[in-house]
N, C-alpha and C. Protein backbone atom coordinates (compact mmCIF):
# COMPACT_ATOMS: atom_id res chain seq x y z
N UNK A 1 -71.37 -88.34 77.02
CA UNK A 1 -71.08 -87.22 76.14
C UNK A 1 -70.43 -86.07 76.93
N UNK A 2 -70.78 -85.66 78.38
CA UNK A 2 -70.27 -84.71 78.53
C UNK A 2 -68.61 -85.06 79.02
N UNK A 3 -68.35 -86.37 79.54
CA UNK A 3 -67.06 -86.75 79.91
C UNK A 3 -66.18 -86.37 78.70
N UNK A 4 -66.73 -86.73 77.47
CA UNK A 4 -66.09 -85.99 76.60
C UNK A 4 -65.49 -84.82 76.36
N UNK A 5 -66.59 -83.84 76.61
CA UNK A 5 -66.52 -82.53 76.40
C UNK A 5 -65.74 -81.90 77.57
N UNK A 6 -65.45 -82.19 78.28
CA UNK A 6 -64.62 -82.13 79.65
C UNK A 6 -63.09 -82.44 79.38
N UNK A 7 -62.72 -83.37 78.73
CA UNK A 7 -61.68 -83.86 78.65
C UNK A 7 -61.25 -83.30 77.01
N UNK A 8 -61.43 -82.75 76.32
CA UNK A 8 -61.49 -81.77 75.37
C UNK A 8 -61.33 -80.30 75.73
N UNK A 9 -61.61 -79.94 76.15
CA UNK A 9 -61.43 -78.48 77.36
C UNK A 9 -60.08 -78.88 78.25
N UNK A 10 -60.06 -80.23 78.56
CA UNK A 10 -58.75 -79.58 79.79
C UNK A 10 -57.35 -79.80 78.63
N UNK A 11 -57.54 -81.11 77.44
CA UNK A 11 -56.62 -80.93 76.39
C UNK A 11 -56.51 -79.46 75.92
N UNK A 12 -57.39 -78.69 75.44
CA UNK A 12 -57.21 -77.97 75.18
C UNK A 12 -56.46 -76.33 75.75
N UNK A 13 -56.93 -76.44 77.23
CA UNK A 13 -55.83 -75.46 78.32
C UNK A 13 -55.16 -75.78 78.19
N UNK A 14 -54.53 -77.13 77.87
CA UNK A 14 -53.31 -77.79 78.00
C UNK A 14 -52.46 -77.02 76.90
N UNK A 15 -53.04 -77.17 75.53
CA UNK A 15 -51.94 -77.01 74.59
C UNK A 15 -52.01 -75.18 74.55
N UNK A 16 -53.17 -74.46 75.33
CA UNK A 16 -52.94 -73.09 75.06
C UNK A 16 -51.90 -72.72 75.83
N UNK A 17 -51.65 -73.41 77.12
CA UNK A 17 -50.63 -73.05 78.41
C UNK A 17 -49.56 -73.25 77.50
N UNK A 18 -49.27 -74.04 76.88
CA UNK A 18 -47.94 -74.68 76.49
C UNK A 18 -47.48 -73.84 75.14
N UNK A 19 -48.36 -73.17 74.51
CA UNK A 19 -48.38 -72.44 73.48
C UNK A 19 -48.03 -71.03 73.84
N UNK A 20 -48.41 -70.40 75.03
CA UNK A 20 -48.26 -69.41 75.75
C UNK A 20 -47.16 -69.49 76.43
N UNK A 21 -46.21 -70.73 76.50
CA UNK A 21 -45.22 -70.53 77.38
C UNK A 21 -44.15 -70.69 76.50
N UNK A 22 -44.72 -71.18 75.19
CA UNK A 22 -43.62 -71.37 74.28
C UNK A 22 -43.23 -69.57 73.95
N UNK A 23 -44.54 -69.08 73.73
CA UNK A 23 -44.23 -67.84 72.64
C UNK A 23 -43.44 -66.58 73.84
N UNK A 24 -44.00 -67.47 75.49
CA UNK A 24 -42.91 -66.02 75.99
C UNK A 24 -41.80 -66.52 76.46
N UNK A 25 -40.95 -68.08 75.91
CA UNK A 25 -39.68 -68.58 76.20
C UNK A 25 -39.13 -67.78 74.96
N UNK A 26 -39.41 -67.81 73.47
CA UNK A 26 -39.20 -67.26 72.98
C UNK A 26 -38.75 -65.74 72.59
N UNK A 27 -39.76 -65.07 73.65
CA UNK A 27 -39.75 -63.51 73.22
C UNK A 27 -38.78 -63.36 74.26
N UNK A 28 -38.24 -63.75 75.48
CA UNK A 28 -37.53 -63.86 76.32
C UNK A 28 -36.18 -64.26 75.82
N UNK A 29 -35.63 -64.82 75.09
CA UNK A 29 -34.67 -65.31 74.19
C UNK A 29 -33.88 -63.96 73.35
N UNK A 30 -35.23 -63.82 72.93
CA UNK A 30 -34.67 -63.02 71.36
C UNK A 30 -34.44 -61.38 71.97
N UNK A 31 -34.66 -61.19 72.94
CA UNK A 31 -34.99 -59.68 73.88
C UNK A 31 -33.52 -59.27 73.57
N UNK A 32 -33.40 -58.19 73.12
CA UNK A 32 -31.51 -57.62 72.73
C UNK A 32 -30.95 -57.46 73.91
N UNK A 33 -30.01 -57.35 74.06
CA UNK A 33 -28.76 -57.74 75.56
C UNK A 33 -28.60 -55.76 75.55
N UNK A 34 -28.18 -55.77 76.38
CA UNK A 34 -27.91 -54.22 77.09
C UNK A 34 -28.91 -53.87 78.28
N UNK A 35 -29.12 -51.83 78.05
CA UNK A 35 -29.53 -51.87 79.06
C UNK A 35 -31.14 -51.05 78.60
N UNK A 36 -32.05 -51.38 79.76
CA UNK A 36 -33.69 -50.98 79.35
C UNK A 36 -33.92 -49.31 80.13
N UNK A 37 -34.45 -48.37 79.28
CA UNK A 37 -34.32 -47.01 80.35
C UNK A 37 -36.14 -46.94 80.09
N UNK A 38 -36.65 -46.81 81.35
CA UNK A 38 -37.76 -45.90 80.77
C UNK A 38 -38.09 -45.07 81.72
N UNK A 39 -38.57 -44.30 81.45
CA UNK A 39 -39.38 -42.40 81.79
C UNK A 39 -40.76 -42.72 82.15
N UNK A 40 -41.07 -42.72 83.24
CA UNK A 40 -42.78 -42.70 83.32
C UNK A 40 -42.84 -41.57 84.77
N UNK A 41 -44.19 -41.85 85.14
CA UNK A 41 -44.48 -40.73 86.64
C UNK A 41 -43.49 -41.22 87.62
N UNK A 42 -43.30 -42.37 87.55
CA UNK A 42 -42.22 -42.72 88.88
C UNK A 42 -41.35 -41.94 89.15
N UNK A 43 -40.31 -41.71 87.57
CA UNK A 43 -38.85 -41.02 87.14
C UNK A 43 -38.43 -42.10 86.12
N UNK A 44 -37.31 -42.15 86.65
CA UNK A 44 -36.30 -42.37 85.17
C UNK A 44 -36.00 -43.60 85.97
N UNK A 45 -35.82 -45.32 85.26
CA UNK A 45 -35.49 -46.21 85.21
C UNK A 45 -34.22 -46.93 84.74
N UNK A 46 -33.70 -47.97 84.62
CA UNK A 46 -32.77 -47.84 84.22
C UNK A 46 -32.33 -49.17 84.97
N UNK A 47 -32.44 -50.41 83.93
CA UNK A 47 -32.58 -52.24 83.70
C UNK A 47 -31.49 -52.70 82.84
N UNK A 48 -30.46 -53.53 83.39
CA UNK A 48 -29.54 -54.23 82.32
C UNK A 48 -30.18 -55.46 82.39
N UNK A 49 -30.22 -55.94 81.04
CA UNK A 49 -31.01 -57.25 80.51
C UNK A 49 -30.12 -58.29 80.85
């Protein structure tokens, strides 16, 4: 029983990794083209995508 429950857990990291890598291939994709500015304590930034 517990070989079971073992091998149910590592399926399951499995499909969260793969689910997690889907949703940030995705958000990585769809990210708008130009350029990224941001303002924090550092100063002023300033990222072309």
């Amino acid at each position: 029983m517990n070989r079971n429950n073992s091998l149910y857990l590592v399926i399951g990291a499995l499909v969260v990794a793969v689910v997690g890598l889907g949703i940030y291939m995705y958000r990585e994709e769809t990210k708008p083209k130009g350029i990224e500015m941001t303002i924090g304590s550092d100063g002023v930034k300033i990222q072309e995508n």
